[in-house]
PDB file of N, CA and C in Angstrom:
ATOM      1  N   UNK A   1     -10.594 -39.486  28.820  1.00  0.00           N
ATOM      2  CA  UNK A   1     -10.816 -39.788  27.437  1.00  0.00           C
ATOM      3  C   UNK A   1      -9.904 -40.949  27.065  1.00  0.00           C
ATOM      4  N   UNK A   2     -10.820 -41.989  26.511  1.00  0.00           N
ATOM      5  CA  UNK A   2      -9.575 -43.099  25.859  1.00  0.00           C
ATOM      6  C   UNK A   2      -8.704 -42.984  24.905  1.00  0.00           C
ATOM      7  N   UNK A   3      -7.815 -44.013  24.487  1.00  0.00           N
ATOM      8  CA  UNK A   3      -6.938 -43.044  23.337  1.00  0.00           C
ATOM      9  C   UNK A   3      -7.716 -43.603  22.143  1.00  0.00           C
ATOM     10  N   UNK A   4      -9.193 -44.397  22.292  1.00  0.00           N
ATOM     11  CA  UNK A   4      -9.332 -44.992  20.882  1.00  0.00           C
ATOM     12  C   UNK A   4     -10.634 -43.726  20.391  1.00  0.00           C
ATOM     13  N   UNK A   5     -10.500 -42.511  21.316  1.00  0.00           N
ATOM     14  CA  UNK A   5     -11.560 -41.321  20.995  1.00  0.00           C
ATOM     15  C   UNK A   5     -11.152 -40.704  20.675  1.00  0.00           C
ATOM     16  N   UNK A   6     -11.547 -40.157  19.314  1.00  0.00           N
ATOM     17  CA  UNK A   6     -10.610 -38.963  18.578  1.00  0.00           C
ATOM     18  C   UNK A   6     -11.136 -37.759  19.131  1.00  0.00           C
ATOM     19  N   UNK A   7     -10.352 -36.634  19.299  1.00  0.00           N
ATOM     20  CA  UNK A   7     -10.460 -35.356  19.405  1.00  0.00           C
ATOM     21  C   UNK A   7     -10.734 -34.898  18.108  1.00  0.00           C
ATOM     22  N   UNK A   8     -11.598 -33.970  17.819  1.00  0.00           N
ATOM     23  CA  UNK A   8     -12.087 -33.211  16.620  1.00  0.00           C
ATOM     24  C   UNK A   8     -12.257 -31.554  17.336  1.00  0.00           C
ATOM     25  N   UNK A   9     -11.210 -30.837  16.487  1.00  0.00           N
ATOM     26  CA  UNK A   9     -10.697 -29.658  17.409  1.00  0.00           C
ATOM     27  C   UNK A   9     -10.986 -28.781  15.735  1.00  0.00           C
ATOM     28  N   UNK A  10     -11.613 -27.732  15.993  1.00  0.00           N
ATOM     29  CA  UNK A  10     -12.277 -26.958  15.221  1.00  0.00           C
ATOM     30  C   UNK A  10     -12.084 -25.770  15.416  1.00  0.00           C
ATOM     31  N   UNK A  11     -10.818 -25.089  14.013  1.00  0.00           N
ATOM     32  CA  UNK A  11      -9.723 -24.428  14.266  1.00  0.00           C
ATOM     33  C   UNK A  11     -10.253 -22.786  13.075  1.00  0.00           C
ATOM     34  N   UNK A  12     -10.731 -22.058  13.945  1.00  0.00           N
ATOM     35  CA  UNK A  12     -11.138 -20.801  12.850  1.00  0.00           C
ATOM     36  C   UNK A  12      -9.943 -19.708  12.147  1.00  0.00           C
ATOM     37  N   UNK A  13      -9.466 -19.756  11.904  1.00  0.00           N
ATOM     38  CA  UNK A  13      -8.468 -18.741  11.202  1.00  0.00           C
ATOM     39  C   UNK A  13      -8.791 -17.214   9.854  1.00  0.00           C
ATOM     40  N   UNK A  14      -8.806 -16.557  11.179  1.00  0.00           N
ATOM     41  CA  UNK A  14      -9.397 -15.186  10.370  1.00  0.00           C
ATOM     42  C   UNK A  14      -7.823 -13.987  10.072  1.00  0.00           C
ATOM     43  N   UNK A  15      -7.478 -13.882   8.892  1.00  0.00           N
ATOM     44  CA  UNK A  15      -6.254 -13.153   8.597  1.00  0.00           C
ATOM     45  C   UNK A  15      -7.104 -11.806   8.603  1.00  0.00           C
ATOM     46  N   UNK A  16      -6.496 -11.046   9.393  1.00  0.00           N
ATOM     47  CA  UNK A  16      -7.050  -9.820   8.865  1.00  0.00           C
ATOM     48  C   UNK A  16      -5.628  -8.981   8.803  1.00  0.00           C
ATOM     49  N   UNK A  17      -6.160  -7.613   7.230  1.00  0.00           N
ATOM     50  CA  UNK A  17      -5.313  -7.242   6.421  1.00  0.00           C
ATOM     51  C   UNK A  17      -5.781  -5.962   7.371  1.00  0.00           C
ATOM     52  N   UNK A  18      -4.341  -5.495   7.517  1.00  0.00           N
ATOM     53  CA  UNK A  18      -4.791  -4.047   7.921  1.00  0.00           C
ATOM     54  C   UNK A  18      -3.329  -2.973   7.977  1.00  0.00           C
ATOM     55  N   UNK A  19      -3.568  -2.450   7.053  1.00  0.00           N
ATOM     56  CA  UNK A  19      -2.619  -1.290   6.425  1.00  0.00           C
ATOM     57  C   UNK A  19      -2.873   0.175   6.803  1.00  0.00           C
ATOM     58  N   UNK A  20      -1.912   0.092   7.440  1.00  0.00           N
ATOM     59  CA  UNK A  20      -1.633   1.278   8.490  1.00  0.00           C
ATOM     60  C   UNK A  20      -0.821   2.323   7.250  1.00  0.00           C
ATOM     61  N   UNK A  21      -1.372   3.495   7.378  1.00  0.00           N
ATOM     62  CA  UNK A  21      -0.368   4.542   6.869  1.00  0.00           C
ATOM     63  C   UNK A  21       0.924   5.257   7.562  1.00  0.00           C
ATOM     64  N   UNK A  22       1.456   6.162   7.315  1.00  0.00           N
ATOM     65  CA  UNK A  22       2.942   6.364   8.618  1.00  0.00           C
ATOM     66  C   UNK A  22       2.443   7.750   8.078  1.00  0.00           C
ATOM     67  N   UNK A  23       3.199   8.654   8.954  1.00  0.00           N
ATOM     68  CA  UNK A  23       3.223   9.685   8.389  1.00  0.00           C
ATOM     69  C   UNK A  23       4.611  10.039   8.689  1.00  0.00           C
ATOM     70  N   UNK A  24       5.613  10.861   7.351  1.00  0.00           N
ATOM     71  CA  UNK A  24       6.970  10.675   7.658  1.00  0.00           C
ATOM     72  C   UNK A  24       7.668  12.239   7.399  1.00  0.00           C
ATOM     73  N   UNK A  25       8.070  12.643   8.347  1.00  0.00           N
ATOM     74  CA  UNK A  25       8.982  13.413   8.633  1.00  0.00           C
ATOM     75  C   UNK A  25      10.133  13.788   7.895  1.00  0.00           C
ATOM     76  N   UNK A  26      11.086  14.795   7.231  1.00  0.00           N
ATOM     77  CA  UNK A  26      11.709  15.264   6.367  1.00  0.00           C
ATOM     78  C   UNK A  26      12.535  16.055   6.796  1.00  0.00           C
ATOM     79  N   UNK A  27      13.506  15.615   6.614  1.00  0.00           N
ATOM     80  CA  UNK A  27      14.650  16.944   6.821  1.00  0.00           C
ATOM     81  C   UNK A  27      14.637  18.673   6.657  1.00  0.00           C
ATOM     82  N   UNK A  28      14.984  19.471   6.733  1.00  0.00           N
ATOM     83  CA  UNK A  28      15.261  20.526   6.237  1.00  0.00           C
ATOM     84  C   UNK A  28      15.880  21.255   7.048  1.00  0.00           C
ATOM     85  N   UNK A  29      16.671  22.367   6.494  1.00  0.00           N
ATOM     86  CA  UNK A  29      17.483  23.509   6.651  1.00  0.00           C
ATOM     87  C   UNK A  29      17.194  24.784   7.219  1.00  0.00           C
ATOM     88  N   UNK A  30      15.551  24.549   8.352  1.00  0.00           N
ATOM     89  CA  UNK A  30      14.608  25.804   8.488  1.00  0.00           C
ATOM     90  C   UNK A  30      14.241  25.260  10.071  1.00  0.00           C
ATOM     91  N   UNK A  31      14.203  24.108  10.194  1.00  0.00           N
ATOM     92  CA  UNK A  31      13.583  23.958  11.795  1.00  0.00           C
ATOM     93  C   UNK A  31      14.579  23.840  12.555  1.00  0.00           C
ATOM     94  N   UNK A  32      14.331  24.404  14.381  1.00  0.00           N
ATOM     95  CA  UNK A  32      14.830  23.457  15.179  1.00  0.00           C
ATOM     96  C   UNK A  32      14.921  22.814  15.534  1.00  0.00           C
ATOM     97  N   UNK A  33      15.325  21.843  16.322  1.00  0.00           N
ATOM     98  CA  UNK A  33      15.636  21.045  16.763  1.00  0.00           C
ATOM     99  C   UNK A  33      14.453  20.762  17.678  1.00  0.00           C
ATOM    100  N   UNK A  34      14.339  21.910  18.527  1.00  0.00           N
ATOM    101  CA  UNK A  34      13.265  22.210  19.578  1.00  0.00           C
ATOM    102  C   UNK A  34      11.935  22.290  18.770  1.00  0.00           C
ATOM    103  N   UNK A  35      12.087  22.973  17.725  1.00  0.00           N
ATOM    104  CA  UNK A  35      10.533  23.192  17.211  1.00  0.00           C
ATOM    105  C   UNK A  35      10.405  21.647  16.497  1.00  0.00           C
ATOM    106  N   UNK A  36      10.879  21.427  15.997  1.00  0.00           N
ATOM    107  CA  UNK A  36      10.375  20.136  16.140  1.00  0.00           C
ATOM    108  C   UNK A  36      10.388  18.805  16.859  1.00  0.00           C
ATOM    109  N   UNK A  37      10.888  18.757  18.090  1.00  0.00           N
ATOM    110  CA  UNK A  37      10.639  18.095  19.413  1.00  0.00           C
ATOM    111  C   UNK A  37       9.195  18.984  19.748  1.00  0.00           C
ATOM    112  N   UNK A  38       8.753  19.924  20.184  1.00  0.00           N
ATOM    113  CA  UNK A  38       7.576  20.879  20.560  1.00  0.00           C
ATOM    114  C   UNK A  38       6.510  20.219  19.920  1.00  0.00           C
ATOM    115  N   UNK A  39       6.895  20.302  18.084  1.00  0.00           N
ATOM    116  CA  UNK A  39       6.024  20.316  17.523  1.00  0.00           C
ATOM    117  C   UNK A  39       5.364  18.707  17.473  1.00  0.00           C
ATOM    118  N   UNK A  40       6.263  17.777  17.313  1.00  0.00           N
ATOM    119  CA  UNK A  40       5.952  16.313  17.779  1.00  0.00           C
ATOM    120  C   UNK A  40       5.074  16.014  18.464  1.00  0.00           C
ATOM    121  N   UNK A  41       5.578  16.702  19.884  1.00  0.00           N
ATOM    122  CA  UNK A  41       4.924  16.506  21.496  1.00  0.00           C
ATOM    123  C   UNK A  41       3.389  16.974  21.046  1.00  0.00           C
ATOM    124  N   UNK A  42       3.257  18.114  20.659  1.00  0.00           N
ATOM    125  CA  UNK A  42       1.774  18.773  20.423  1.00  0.00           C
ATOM    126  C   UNK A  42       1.027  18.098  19.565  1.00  0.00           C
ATOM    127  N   UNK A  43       2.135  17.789  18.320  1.00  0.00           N
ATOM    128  CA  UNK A  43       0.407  17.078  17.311  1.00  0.00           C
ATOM    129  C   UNK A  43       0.546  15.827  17.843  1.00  0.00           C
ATOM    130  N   UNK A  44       1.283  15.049  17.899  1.00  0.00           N
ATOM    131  CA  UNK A  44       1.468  13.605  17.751  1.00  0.00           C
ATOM    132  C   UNK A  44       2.081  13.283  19.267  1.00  0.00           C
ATOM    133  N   UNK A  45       1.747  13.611  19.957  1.00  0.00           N
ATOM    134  CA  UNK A  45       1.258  13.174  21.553  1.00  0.00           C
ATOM    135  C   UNK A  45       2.573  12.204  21.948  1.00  0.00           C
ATOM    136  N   UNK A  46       3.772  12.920  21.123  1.00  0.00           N
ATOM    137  CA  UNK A  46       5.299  11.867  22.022  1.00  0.00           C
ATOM    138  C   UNK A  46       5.390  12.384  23.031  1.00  0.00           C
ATOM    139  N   UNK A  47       5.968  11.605  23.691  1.00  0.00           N
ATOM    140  CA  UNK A  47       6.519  11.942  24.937  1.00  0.00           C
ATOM    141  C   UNK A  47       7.896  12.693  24.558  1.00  0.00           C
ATOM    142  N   UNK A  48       8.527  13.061  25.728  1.00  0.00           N
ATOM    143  CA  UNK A  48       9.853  14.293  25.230  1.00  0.00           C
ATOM    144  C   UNK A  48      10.936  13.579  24.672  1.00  0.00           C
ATOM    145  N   UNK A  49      10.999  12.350  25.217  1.00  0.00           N
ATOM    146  CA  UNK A  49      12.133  10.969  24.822  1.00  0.00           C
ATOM    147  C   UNK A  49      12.072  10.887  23.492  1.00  0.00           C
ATOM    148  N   UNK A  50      10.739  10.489  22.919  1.00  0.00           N
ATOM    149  CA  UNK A  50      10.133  10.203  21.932  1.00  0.00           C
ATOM    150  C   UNK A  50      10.507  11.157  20.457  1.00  0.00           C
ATOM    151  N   UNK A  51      10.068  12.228  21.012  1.00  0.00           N
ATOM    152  CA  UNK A  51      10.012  13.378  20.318  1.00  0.00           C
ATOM    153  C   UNK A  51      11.417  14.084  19.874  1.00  0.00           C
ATOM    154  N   UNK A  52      12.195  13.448  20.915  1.00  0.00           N
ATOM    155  CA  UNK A  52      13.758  14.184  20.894  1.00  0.00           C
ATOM    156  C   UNK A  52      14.696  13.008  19.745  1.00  0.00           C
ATOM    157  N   UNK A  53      14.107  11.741  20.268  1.00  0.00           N
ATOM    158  CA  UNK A  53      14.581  10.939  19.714  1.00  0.00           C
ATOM    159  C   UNK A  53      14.173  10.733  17.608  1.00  0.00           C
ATOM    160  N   UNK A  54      12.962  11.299  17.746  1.00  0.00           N
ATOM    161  CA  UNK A  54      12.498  10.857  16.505  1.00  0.00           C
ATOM    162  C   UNK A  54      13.445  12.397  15.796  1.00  0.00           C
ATOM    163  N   UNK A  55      13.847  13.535  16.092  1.00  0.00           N
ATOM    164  CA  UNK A  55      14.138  14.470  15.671  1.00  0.00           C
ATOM    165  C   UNK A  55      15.591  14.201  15.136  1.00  0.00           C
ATOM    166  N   UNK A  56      16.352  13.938  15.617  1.00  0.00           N
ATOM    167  CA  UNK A  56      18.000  12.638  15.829  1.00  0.00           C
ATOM    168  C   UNK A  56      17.655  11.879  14.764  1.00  0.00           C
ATOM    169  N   UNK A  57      16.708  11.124  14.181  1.00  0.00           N
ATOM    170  CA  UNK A  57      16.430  10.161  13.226  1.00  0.00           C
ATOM    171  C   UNK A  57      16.288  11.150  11.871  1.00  0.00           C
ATOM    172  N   UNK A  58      15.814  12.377  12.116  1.00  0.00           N
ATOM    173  CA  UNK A  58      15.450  12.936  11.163  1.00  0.00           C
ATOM    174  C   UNK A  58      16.489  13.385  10.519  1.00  0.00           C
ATOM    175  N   UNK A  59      17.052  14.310  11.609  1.00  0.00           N
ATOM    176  CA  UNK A  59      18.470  14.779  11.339  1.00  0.00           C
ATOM    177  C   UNK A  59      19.512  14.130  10.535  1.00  0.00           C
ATOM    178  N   UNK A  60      19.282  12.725  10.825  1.00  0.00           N
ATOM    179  CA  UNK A  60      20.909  12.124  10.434  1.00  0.00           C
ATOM    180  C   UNK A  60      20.914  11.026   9.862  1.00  0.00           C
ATOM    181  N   UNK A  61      19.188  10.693   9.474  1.00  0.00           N
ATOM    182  CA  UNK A  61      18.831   9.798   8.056  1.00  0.00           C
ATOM    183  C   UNK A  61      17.857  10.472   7.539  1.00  0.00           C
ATOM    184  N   UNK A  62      17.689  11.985   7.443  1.00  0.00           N
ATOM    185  CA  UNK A  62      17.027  12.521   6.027  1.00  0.00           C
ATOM    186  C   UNK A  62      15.320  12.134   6.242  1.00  0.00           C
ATOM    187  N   UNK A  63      14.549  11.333   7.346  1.00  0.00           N
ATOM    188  CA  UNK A  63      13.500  11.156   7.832  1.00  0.00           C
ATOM    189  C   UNK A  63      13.208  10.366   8.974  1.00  0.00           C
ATOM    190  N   UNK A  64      11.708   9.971   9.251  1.00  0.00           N
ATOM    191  CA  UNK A  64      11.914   9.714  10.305  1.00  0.00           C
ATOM    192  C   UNK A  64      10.170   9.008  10.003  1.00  0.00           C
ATOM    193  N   UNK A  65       9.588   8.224  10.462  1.00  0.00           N
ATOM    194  CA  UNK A  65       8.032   7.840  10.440  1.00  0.00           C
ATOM    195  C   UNK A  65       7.979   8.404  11.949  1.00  0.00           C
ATOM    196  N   UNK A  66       6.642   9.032  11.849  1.00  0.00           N
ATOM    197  CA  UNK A  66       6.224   9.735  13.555  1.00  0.00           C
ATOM    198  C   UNK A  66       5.492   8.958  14.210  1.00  0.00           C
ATOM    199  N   UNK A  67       4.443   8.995  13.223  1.00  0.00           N
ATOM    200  CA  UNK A  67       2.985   7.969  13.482  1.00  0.00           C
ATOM    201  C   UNK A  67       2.783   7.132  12.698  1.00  0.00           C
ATOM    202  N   UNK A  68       2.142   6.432  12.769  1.00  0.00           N
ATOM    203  CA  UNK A  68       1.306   5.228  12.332  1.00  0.00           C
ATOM    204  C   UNK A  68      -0.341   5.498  12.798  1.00  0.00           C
ATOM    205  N   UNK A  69      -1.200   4.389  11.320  1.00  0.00           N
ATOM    206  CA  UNK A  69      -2.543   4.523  12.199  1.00  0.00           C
ATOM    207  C   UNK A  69      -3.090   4.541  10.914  1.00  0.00           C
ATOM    208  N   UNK A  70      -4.513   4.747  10.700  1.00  0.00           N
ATOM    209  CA  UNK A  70      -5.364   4.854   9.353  1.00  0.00           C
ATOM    210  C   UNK A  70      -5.409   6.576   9.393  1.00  0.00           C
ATOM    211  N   UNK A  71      -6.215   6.356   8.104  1.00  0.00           N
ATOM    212  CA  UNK A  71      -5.521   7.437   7.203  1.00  0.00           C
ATOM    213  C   UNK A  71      -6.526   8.932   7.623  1.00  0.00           C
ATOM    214  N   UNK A  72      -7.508   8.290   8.201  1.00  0.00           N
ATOM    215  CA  UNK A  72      -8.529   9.746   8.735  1.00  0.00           C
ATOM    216  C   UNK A  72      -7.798  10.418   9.731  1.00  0.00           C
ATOM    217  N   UNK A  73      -7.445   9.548  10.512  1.00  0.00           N
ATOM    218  CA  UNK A  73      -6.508  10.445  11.960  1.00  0.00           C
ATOM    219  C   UNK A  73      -5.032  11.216  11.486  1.00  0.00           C
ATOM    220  N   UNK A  74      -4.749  10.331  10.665  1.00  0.00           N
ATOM    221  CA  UNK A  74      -3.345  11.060  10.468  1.00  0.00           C
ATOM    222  C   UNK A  74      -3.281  12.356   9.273  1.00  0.00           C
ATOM    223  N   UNK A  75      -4.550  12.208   8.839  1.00  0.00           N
ATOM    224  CA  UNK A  75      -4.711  13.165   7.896  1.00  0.00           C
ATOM    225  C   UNK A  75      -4.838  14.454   8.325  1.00  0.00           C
ATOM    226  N   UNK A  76      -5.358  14.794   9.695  1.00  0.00           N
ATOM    227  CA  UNK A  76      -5.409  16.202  10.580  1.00  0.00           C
ATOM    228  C   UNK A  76      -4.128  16.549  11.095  1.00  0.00           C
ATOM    229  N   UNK A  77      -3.293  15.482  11.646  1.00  0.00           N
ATOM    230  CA  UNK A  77      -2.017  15.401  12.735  1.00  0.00           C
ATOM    231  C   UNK A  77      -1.418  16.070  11.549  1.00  0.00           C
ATOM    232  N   UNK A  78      -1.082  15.601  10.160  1.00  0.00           N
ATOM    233  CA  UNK A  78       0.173  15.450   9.065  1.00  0.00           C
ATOM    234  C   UNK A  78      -0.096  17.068   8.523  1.00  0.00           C
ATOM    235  N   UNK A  79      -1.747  17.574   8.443  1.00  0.00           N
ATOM    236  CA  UNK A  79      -1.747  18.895   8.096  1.00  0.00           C
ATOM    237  C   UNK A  79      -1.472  19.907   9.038  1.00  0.00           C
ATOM    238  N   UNK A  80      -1.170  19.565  10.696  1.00  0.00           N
ATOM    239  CA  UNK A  80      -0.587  20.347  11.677  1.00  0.00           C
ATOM    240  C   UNK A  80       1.053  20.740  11.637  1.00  0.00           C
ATOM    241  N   UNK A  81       1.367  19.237  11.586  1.00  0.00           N
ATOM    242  CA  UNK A  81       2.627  18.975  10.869  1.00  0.00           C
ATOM    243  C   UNK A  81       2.740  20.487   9.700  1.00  0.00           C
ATOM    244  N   UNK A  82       2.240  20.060   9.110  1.00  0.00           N
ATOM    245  CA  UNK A  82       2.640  20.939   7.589  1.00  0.00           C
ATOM    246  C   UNK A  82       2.456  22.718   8.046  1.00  0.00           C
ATOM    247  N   UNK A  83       1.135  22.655   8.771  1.00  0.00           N
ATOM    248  CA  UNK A  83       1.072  23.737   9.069  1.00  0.00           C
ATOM    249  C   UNK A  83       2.253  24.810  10.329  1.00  0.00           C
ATOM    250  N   UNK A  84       2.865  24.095  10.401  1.00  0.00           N
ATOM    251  CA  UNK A  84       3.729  24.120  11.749  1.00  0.00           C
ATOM    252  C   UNK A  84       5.279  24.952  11.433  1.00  0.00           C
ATOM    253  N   UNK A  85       4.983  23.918   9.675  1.00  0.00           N
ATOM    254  CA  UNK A  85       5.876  24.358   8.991  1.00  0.00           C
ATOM    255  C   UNK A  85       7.556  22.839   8.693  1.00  0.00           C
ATOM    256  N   UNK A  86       7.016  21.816   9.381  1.00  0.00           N
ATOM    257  CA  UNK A  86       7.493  20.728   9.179  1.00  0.00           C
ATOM    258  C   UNK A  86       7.343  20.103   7.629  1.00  0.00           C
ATOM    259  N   UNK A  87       8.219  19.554   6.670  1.00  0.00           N
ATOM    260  CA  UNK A  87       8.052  18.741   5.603  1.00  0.00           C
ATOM    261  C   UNK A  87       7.683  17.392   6.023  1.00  0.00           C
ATOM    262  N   UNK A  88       6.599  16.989   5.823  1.00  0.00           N
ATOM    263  CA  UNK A  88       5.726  15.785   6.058  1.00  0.00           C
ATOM    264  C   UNK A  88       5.118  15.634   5.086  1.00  0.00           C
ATOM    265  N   UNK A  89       4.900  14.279   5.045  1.00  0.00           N
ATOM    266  CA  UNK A  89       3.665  13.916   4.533  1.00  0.00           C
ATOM    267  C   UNK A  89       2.990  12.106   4.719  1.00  0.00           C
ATOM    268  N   UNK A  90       1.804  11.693   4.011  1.00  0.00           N
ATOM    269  CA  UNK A  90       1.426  10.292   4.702  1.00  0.00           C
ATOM    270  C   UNK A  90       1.913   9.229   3.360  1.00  0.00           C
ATOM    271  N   UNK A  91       2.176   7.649   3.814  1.00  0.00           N
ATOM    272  CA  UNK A  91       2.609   7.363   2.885  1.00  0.00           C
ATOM    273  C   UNK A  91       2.001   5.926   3.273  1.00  0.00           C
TER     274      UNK A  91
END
């Protein structure tokens, strides 16, 4: 290509918005430690690292986000959560 040929470069730019909900985890004075590492692992598919680690977050800043994701999926996980007996909810 010579340099007196312009390039014409045709540039698409698509933003896409996409807002993820969390679902966030809560302290309290009623679980273990274990039951909620267990309970992690079971609804929300952490691994034991994961699960041990997010429990440590909970503990010692009052919460913790578990998941992420849209709001149909996390809406079953967050009522297992609840049902489990964990303070959760989606935000």
């Amino acid at each position: 290509m010579s340099t007196k040929e312009k390039v014409r470069e045709r540039v698409s730019l698509k933003e896409s918005v996409h807002l993820d909900n969390e679902i966030v985890v809560y302290n309290d004075d009623v679980n273990t430690f274990d039951h909620v590492i267990e309970t992690l692992m079971r609804v929300c598919e952490h691994a034991p690292e994961q699960a041990e680690q997010c429990s440590l977050i909970i503990h010692y800043n009052g919460k913790c986000t578990v998941k992420t994701g849209a709001y149909e999926k996390l809406k079953l996980q967050c009522t297992q959560l609840l049902a489990a007996g964990l303070n959760a909810e989606i935000i």
